[in-house]
Protein backbone atom coordinates (compact mmCIF):
# COMPACT_ATOMS: atom_id res chain seq x y z
CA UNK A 1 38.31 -43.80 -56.08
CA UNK A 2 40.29 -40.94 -55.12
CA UNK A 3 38.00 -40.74 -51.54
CA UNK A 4 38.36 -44.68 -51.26
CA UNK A 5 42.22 -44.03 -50.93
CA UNK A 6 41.52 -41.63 -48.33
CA UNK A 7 39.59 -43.55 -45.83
CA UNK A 8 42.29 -46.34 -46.37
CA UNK A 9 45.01 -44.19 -45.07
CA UNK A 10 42.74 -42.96 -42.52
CA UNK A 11 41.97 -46.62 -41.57
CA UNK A 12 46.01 -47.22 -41.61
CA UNK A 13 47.13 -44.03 -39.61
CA UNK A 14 44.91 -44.68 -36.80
CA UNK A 15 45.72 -48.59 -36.94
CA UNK A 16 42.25 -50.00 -36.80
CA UNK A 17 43.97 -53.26 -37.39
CA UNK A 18 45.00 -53.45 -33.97
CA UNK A 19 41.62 -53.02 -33.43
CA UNK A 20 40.58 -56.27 -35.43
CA UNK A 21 39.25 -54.49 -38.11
CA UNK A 22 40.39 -55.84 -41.51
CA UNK A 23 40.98 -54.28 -44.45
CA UNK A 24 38.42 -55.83 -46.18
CA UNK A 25 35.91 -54.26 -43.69
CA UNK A 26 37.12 -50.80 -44.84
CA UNK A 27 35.99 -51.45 -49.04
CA UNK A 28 32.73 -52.83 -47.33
CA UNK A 29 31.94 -49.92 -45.29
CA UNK A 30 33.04 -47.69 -48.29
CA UNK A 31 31.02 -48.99 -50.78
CA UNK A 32 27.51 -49.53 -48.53
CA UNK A 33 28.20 -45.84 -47.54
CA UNK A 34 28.39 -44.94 -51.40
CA UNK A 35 25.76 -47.00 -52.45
CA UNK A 36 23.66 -45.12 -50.22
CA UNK A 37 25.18 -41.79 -50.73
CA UNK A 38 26.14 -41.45 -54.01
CA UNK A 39 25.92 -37.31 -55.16
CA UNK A 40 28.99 -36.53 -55.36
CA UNK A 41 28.59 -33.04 -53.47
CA UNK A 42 27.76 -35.23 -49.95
CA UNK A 43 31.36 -37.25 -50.66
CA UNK A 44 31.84 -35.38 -47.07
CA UNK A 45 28.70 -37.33 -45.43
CA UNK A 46 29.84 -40.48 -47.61
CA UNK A 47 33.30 -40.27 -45.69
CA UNK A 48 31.89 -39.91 -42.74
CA UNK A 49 29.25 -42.56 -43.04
CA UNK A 50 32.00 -45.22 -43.35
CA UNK A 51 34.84 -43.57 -40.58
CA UNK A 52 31.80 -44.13 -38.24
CA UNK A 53 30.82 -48.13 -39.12
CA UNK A 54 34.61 -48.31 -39.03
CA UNK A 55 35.01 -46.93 -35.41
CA UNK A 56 31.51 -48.89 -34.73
CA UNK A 57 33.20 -51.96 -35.64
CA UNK A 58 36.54 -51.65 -33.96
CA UNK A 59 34.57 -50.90 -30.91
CA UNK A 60 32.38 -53.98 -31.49
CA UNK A 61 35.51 -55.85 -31.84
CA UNK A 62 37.26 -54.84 -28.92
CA UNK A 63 34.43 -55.38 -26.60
CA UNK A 64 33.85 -59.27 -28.00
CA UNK A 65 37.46 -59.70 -27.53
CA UNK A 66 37.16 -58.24 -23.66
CA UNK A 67 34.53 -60.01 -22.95
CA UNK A 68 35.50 -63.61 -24.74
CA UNK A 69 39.10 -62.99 -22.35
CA UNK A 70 37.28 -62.17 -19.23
CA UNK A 71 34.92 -65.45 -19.84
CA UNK A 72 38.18 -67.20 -20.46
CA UNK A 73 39.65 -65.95 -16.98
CA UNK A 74 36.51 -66.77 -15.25
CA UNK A 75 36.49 -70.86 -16.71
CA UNK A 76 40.42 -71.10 -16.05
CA UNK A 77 39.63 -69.71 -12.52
CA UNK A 78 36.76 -71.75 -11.96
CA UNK A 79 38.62 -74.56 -12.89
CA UNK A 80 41.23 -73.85 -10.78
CA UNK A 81 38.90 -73.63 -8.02
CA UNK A 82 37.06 -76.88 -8.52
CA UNK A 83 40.11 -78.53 -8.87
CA UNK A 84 41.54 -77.45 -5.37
CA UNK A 85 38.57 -78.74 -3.85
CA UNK A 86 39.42 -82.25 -4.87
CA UNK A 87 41.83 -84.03 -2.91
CA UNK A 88 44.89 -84.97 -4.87
């Protein structure tokens, strides 16, 4: 567990939070990396396995969250549009 403890400070000094990954997601990505790499000479690979779906995710995240915002400007916009081109 001593590894788990390490990508969870990891996951905490580069605030993936903010990111909108939860700590939940980092046990998840842990554990599939371990249950898929699971010598314990290749903890290095296991690690790395999980910092990368970790940064995959926060990525992800961001980009729904961009993109969900900029479809958000786009209705109030349009809305404001359509609205001007009824007279009051």
């Amino acid at each position: 567990m001593k590894y788990f403890g390490n990508i969870f400070r990891w996951y905490n000094e580069n605030r993936l939070e903010t990111f909108g990954v939860a700590p939940q997601e980092v046990l998840r990505a842990y554990f599939l990396a371990a249950s898929c790499i699971f010598e314990p000479s290749r903890a290095v690979e296991r690690l790395s396995w999980a910092r990368t779906s970790l940064l995959a995710n926060a990525i992800s995240t961001h980009i729904q969250t961009i993109l969900s915002d900029k479809k958000r400007l786009e209705c109030f916009v349009h809305c404001l549009y359509e609205e001007n081109d009824q007279s009051w």
